[in-house]
C-alpha atoms as a PDB file:
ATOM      1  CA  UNK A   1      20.174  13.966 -15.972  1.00  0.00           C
ATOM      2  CA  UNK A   2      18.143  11.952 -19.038  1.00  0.00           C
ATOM      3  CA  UNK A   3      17.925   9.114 -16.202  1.00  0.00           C
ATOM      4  CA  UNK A   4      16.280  11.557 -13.769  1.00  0.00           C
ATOM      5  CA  UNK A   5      14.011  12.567 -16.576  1.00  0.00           C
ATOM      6  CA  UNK A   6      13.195   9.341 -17.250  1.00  0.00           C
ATOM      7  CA  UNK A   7      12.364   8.527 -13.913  1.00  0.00           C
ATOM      8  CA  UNK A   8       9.712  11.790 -13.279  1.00  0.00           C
ATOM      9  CA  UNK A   9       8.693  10.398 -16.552  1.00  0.00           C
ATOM     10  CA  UNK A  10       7.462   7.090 -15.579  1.00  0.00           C
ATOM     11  CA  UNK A  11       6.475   8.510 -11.870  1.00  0.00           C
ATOM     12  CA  UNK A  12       3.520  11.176 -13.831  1.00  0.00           C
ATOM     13  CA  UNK A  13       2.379   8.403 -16.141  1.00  0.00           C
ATOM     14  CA  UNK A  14       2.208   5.896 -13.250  1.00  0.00           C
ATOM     15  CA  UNK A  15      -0.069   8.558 -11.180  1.00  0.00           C
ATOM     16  CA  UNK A  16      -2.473   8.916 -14.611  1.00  0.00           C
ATOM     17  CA  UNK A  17      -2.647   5.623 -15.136  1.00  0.00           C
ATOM     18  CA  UNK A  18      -3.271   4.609 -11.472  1.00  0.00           C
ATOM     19  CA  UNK A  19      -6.010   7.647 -11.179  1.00  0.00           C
ATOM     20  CA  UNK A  20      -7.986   6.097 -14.507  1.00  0.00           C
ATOM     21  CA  UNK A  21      -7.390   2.415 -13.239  1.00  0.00           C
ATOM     22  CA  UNK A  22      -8.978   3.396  -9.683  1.00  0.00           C
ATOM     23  CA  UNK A  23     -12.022   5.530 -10.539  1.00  0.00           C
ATOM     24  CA  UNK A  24     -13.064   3.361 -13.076  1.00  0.00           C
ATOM     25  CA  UNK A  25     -13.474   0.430 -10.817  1.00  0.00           C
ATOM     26  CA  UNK A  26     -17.006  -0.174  -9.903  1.00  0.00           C
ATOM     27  CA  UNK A  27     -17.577   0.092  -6.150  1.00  0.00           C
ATOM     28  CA  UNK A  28     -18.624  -3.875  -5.961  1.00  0.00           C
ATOM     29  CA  UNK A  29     -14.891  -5.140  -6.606  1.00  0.00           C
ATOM     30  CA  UNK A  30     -13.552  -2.285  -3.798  1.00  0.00           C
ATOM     31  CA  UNK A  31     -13.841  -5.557  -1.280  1.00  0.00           C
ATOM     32  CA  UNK A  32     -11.309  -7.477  -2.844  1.00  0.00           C
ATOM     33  CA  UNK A  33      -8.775  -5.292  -4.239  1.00  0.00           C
ATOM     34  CA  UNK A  34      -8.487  -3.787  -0.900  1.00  0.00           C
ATOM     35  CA  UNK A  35      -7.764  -7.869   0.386  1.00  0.00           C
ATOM     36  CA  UNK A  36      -5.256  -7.782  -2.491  1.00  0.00           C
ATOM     37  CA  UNK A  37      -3.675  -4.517  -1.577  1.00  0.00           C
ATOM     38  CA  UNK A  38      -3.729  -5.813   2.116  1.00  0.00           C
ATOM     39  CA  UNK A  39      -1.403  -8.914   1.257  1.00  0.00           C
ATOM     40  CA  UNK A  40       0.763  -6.592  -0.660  1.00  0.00           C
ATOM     41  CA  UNK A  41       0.845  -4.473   2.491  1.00  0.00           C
ATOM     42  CA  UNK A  42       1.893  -7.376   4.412  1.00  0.00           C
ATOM     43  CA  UNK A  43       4.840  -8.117   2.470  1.00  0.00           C
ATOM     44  CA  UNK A  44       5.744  -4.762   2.405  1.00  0.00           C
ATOM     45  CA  UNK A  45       5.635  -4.990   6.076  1.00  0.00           C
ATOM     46  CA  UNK A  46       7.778  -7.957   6.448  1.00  0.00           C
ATOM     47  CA  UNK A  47      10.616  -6.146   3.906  1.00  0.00           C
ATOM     48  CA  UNK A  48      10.472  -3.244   6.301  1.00  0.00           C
ATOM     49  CA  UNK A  49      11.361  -5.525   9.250  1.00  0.00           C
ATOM     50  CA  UNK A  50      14.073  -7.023   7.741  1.00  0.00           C
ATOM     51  CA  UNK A  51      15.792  -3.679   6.831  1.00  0.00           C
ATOM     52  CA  UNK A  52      15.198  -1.793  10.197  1.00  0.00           C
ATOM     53  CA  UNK A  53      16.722  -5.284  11.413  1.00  0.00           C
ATOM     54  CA  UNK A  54      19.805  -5.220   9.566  1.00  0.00           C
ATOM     55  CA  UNK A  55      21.201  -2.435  11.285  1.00  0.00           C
ATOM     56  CA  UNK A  56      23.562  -1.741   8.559  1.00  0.00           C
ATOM     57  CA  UNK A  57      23.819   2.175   9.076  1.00  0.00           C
ATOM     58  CA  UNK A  58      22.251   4.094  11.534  1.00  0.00           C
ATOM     59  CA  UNK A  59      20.091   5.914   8.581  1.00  0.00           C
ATOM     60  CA  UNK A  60      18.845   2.538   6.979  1.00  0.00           C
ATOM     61  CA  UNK A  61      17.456   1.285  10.934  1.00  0.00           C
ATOM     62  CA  UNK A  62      15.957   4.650  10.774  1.00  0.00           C
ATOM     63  CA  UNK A  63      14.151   4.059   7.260  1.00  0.00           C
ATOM     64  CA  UNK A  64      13.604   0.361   8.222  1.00  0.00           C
ATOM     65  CA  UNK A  65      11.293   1.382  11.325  1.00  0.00           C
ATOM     66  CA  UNK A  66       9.523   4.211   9.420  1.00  0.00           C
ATOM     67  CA  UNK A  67       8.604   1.757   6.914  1.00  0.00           C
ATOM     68  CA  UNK A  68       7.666  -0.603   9.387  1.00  0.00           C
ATOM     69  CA  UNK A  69       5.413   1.893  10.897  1.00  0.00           C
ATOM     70  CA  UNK A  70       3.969   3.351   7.914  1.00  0.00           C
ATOM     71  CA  UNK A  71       3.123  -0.273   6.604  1.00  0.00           C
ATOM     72  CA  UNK A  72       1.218  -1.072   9.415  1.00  0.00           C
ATOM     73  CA  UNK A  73      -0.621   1.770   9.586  1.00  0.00           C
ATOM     74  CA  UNK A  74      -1.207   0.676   5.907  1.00  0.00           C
ATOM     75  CA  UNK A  75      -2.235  -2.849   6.386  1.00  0.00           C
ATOM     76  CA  UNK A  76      -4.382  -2.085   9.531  1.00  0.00           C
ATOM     77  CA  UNK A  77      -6.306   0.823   8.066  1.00  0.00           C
ATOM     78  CA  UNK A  78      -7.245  -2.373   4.963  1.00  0.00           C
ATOM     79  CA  UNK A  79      -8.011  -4.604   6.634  1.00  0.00           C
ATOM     80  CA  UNK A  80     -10.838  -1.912   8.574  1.00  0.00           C
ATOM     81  CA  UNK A  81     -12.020  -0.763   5.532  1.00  0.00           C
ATOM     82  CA  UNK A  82     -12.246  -4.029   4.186  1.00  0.00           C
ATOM     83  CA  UNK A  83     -14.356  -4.526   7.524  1.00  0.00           C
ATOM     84  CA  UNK A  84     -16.943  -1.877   7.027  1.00  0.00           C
ATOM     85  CA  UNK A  85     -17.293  -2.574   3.191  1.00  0.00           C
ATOM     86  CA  UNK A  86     -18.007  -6.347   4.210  1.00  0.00           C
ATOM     87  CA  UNK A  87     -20.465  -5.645   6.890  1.00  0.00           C
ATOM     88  CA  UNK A  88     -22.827  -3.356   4.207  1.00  0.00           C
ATOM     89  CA  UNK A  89     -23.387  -6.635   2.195  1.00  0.00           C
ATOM     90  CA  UNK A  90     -24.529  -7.988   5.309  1.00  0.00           C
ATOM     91  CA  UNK A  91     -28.313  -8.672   6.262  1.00  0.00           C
ATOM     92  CA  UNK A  92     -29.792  -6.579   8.784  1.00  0.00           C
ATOM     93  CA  UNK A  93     -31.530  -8.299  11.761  1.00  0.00           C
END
């Protein structure tokens, strides 16, 4: 039970601190973080492969191609964002 506790603990402090962290960055560094988050993603991506292809249990190649799919979805949607926030710094013709 105190392990539990500890754990919601951590998980509430982690979402306050992450909130503060994020609004406070100023929109001109959104660009890059969201390249850094996108490598993250990636490696996320290629951990979710190799579970859904270790076919240990039936439930963990279930997990395995959720995550797969959810960190796609994840690193796709970056790298658009990271798209459109590029092409505002852009000149127009």
């Amino acid at each position: 039970m105190e392990t539990l506790i500890a754990v919601i603990t951590i998980f509430v402090l982690a979402i306050f601190v992450g909130f503060e962290i994020i609004t406070k960055v100023p929109p001109i560094l959104h660009t890059p973080l969201m390249s850094g988050s996108n490598a993250i993603s990636g490696i996320t991506l290629i951990g979710a492969i190799l579970s859904a292809g270790t076919k240990l249990t039936l439930l963990t190649t279930v997990l395995g191609f959720l995550a797969v799919i959810f960190a796609t979805i994840n690193v796709v949607g970056g790298f658009l964002v990271t798209h459109r926030m590029l092409k505002m710094f852009k000149r127009r013709e």
